[in-house]
PDB file of N, CA and C in Angstrom:
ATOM      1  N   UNK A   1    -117.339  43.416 125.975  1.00  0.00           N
ATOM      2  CA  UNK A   1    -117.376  42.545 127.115  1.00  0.00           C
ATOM      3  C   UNK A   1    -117.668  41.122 126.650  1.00  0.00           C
ATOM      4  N   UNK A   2    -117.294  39.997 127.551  1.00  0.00           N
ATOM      5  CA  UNK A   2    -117.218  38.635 127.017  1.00  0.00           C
ATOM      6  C   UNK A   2    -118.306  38.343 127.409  1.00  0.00           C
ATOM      7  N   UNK A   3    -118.735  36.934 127.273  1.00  0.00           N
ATOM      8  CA  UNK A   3    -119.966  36.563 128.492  1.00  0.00           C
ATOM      9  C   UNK A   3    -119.557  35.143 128.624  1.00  0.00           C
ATOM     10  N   UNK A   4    -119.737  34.980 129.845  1.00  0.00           N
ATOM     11  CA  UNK A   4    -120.015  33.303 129.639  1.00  0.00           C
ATOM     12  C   UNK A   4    -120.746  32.451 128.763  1.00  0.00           C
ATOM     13  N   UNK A   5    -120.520  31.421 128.348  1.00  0.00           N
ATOM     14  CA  UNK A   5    -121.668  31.153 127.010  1.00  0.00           C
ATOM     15  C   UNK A   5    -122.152  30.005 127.694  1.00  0.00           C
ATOM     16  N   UNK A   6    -121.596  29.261 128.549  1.00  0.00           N
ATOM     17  CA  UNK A   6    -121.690  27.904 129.413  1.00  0.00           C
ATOM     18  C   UNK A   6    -121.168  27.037 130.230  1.00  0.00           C
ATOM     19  N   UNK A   7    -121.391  26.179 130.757  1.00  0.00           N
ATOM     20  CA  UNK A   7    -120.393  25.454 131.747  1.00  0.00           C
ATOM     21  C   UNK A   7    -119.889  24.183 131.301  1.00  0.00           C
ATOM     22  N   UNK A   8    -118.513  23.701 130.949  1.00  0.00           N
ATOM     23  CA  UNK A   8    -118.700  23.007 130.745  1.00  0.00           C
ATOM     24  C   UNK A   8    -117.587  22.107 131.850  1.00  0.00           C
ATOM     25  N   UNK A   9    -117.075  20.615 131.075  1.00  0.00           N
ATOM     26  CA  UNK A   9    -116.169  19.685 132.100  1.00  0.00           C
ATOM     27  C   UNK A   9    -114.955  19.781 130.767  1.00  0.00           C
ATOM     28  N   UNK A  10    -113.485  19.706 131.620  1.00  0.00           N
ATOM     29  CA  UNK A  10    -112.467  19.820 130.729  1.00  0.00           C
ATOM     30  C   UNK A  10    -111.555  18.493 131.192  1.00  0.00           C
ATOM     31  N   UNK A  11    -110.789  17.899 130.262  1.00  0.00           N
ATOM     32  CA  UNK A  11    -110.141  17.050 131.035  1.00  0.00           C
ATOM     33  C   UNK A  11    -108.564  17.465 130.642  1.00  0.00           C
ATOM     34  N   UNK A  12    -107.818  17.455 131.667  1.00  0.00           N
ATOM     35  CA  UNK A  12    -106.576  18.251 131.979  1.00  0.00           C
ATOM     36  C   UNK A  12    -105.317  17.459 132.668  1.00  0.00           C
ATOM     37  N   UNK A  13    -104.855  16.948 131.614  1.00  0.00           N
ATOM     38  CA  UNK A  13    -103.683  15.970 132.237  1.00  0.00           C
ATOM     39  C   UNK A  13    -104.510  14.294 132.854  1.00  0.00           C
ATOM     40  N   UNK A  14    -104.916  13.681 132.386  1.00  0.00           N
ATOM     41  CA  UNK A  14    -105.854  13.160 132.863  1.00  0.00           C
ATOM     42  C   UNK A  14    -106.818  13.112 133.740  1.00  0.00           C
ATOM     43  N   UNK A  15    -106.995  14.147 133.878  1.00  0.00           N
ATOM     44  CA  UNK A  15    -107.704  14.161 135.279  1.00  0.00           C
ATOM     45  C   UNK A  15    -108.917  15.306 134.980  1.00  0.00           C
ATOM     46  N   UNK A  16    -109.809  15.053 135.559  1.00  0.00           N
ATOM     47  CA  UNK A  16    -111.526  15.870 134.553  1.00  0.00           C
ATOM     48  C   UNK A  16    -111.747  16.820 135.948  1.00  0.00           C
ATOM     49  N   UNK A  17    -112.171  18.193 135.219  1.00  0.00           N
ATOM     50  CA  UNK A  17    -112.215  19.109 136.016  1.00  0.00           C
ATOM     51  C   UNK A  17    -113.821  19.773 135.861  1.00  0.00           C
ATOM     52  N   UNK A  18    -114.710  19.745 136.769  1.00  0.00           N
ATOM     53  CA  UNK A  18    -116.227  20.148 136.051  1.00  0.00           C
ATOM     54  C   UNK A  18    -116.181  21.398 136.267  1.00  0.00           C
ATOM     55  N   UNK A  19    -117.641  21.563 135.947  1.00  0.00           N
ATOM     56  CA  UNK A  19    -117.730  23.265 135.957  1.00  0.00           C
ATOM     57  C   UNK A  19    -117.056  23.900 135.614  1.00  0.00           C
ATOM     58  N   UNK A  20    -116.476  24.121 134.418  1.00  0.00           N
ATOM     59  CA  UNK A  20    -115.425  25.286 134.225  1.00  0.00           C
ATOM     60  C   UNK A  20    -116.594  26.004 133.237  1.00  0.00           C
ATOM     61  N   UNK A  21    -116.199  27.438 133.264  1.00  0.00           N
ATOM     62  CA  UNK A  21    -116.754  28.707 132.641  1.00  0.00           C
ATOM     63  C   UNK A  21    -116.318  28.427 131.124  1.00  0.00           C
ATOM     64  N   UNK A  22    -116.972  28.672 130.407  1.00  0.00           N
ATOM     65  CA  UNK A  22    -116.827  28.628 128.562  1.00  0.00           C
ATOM     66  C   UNK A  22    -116.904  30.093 128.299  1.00  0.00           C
ATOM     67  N   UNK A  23    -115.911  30.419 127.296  1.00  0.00           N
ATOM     68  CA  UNK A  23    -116.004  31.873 126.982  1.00  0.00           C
ATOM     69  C   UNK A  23    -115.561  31.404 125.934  1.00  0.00           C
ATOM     70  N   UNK A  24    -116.148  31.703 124.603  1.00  0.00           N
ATOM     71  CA  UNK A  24    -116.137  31.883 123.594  1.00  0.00           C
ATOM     72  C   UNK A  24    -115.494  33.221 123.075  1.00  0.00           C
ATOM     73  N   UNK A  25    -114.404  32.867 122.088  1.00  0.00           N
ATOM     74  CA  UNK A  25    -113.438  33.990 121.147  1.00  0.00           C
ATOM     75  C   UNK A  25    -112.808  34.567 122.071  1.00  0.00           C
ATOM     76  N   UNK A  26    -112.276  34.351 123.517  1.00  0.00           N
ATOM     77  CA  UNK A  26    -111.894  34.647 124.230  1.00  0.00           C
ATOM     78  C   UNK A  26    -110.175  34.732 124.004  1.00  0.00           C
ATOM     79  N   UNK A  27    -109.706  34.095 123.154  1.00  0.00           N
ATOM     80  CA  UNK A  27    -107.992  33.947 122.574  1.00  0.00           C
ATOM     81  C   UNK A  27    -107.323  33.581 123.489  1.00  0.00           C
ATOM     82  N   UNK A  28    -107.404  32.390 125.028  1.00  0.00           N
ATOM     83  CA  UNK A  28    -106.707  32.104 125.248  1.00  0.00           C
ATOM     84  C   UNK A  28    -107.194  31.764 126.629  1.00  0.00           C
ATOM     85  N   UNK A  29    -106.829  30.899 127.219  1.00  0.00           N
ATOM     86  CA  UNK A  29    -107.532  30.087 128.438  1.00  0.00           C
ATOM     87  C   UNK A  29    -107.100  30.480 129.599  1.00  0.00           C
ATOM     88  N   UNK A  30    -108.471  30.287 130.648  1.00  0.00           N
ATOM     89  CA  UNK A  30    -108.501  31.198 131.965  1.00  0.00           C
ATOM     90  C   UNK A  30    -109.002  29.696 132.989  1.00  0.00           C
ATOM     91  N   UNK A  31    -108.173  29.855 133.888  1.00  0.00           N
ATOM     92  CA  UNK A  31    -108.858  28.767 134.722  1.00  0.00           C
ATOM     93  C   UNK A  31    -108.725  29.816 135.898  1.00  0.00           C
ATOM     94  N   UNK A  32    -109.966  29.450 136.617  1.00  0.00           N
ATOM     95  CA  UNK A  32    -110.046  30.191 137.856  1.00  0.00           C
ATOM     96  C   UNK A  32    -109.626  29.214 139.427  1.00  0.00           C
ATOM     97  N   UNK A  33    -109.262  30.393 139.721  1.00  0.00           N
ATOM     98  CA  UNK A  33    -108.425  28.825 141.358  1.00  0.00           C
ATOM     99  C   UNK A  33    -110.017  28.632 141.984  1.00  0.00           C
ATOM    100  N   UNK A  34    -110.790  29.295 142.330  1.00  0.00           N
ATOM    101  CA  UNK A  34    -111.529  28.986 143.362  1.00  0.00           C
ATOM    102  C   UNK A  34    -112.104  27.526 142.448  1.00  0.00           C
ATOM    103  N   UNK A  35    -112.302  27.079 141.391  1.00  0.00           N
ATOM    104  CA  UNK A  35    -112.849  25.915 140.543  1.00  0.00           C
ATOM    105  C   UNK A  35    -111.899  24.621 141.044  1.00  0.00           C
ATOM    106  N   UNK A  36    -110.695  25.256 140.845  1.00  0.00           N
ATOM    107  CA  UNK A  36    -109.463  24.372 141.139  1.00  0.00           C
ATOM    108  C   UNK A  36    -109.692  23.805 142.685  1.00  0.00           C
ATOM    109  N   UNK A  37    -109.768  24.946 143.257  1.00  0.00           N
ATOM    110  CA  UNK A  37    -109.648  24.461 144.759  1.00  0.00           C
ATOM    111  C   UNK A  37    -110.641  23.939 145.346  1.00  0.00           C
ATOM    112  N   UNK A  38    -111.815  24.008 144.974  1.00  0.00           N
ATOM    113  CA  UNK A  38    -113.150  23.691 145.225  1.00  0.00           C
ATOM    114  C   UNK A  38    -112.951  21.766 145.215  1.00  0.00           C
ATOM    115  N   UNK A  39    -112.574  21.483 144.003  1.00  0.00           N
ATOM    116  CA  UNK A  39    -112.184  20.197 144.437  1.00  0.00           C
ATOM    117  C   UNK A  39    -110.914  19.805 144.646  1.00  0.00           C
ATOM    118  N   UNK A  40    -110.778  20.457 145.592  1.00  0.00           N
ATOM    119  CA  UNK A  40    -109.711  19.658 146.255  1.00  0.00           C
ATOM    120  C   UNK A  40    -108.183  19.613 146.502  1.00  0.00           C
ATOM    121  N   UNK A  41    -108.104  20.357 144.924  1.00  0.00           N
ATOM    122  CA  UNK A  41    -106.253  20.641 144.746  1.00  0.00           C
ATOM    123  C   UNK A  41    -106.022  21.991 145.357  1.00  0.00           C
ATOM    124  N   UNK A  42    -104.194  22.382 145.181  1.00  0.00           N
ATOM    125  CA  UNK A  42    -103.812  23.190 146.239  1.00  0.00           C
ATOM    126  C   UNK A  42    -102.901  23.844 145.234  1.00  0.00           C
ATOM    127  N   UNK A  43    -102.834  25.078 145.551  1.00  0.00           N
ATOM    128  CA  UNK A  43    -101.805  26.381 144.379  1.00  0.00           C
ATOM    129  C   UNK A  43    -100.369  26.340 145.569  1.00  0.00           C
ATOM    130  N   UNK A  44     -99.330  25.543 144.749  1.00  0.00           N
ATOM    131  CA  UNK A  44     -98.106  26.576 145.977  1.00  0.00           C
ATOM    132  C   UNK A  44     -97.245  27.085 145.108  1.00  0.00           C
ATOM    133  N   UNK A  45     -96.671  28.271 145.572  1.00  0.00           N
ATOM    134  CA  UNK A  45     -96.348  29.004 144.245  1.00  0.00           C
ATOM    135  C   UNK A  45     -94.461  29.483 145.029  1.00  0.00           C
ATOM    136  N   UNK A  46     -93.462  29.660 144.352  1.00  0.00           N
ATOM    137  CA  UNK A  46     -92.175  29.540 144.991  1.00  0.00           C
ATOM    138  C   UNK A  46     -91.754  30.590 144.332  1.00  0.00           C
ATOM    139  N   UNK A  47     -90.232  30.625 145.041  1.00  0.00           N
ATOM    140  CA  UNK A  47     -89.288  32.016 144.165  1.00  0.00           C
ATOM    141  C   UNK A  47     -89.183  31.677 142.664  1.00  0.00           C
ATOM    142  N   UNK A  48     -89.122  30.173 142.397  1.00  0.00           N
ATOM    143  CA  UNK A  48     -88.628  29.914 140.848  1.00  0.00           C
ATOM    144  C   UNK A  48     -89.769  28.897 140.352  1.00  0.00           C
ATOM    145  N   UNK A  49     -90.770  28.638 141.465  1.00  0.00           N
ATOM    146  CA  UNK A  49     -92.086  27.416 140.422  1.00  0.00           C
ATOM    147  C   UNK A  49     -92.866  27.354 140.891  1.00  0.00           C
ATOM    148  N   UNK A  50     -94.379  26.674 140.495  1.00  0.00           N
ATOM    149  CA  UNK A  50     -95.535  26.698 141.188  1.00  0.00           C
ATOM    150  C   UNK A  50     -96.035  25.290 140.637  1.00  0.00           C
ATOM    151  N   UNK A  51     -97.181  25.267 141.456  1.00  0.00           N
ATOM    152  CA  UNK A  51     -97.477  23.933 140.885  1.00  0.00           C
ATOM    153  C   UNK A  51     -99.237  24.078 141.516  1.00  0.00           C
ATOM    154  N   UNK A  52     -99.889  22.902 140.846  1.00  0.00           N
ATOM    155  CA  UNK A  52    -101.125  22.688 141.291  1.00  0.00           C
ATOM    156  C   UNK A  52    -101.279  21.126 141.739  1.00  0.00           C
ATOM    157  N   UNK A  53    -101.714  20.643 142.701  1.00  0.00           N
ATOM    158  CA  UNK A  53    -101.329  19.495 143.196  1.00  0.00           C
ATOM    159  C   UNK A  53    -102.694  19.003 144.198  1.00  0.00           C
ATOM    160  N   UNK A  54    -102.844  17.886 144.439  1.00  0.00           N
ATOM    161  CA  UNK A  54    -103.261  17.072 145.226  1.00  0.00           C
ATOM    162  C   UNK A  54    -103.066  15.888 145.885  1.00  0.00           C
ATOM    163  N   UNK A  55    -102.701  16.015 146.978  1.00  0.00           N
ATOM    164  CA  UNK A  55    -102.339  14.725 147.739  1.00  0.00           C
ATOM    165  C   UNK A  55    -100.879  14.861 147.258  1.00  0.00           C
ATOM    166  N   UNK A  56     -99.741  13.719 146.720  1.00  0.00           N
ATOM    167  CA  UNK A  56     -98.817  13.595 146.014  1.00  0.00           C
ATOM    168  C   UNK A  56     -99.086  13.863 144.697  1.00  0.00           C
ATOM    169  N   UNK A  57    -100.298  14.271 143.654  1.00  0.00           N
ATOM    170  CA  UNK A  57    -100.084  14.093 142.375  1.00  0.00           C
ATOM    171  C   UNK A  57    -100.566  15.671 141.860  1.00  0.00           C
ATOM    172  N   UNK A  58     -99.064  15.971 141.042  1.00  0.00           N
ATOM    173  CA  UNK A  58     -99.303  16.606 140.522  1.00  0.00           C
ATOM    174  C   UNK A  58    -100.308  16.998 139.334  1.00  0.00           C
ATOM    175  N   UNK A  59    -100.837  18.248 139.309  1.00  0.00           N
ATOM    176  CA  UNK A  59    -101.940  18.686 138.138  1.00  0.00           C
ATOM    177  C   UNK A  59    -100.872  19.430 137.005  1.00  0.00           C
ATOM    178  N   UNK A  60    -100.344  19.875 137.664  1.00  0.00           N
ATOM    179  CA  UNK A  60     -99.437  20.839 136.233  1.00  0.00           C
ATOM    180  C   UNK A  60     -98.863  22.036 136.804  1.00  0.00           C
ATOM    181  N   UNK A  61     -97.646  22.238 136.709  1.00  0.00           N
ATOM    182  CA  UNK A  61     -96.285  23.135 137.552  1.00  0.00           C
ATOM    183  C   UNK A  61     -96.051  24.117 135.849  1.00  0.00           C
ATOM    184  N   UNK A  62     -95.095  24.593 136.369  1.00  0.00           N
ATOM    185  CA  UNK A  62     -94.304  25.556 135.714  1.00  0.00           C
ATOM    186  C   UNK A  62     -93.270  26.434 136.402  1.00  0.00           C
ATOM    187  N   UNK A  63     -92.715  27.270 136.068  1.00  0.00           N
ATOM    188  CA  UNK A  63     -91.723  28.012 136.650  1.00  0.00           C
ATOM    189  C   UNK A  63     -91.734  29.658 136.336  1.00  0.00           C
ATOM    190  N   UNK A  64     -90.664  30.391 136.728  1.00  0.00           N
ATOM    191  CA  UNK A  64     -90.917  32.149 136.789  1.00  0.00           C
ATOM    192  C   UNK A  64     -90.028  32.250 136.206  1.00  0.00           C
ATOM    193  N   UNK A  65     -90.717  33.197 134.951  1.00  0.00           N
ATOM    194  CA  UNK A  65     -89.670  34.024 134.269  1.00  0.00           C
ATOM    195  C   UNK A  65     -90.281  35.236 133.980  1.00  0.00           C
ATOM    196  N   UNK A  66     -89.044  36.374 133.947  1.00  0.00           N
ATOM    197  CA  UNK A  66     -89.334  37.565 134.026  1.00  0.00           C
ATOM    198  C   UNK A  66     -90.605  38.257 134.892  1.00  0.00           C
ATOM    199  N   UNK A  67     -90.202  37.394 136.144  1.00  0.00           N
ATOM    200  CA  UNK A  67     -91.421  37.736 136.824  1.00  0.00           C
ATOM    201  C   UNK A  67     -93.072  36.900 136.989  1.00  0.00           C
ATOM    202  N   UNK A  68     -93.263  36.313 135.609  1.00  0.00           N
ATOM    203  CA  UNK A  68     -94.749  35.897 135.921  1.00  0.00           C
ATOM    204  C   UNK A  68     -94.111  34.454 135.848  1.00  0.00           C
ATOM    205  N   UNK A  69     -95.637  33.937 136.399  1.00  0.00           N
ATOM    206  CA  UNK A  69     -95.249  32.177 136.701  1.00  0.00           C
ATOM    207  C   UNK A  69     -96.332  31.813 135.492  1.00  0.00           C
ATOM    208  N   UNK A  70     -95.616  31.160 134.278  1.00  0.00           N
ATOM    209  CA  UNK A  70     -95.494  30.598 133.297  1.00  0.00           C
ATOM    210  C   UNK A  70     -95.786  29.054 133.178  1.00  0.00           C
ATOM    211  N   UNK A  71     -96.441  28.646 132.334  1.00  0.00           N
ATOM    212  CA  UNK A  71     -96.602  26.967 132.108  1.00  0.00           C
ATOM    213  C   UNK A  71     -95.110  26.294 131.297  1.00  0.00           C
ATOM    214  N   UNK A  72     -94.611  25.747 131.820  1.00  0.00           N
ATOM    215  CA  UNK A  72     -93.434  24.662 131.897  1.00  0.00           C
ATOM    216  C   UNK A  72     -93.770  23.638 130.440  1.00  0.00           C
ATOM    217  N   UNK A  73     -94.615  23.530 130.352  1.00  0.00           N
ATOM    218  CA  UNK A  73     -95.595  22.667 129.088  1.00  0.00           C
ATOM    219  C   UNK A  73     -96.629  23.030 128.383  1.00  0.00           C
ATOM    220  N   UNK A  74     -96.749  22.267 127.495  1.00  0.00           N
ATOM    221  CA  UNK A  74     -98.415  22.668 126.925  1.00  0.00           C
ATOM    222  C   UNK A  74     -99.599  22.126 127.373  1.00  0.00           C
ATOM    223  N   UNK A  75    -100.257  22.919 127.935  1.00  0.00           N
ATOM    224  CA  UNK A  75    -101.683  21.964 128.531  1.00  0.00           C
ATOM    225  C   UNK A  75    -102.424  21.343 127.479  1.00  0.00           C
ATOM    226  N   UNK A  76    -102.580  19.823 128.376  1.00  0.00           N
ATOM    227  CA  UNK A  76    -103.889  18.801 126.640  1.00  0.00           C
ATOM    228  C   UNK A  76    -105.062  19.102 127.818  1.00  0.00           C
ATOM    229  N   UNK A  77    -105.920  20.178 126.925  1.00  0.00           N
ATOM    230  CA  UNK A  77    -107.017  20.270 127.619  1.00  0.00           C
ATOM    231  C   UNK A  77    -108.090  19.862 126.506  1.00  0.00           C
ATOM    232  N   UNK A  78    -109.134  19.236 127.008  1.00  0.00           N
ATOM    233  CA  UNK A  78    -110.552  18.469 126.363  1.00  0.00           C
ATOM    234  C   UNK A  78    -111.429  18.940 126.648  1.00  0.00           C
ATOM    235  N   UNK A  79    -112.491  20.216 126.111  1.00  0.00           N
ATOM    236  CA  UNK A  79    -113.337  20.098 126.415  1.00  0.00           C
ATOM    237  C   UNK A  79    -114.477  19.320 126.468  1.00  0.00           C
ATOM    238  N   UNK A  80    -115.371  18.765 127.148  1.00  0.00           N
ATOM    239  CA  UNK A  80    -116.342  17.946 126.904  1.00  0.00           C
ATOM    240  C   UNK A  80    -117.748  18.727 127.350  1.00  0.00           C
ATOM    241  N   UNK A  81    -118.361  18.433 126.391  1.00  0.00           N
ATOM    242  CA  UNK A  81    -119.811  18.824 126.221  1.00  0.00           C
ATOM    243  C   UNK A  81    -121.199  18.188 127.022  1.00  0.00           C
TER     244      UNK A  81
END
């Protein structure tokens, strides 16, 4: 089992996201919506793309293949301490 190790702030497309969960050796990154949505942004998810958004500005989309909805790009994520 994993554990949380801490909380930290990430910054994600320019834009800084707090509180996110730290899991250490975990092999690969988990963002949880209720964090997302808490401030503010919105999940809409389509037959062929999804996106995470606020107001007009996008946070970061992608599209569906073979079924799962996939990142379109590579996320520049920062953790900060």
């Amino acid at each position: 089992m994993l554990e949380v190790q801490g909380i930290r702030s990430i910054l994600m497309h320019g834009k800084m996201i707090k509180n996110v969960s730290f899991v250490l050796n975990l092999g690969m990154n988990i963002l949880l919506v209720i964090q997302i949505v808490r401030k503010g942004y919105t999940f809409e998810f389509n037959l062929n793309s999804w996106s995470i958004r606020k107001g007009f500005s996008t946070l970061i989309k992608g599209s569906v293949k073979n079924e799962l909805y996939i990142l379109d790009q590579v996320p520049s994520f920062k953790c900060l301490f």
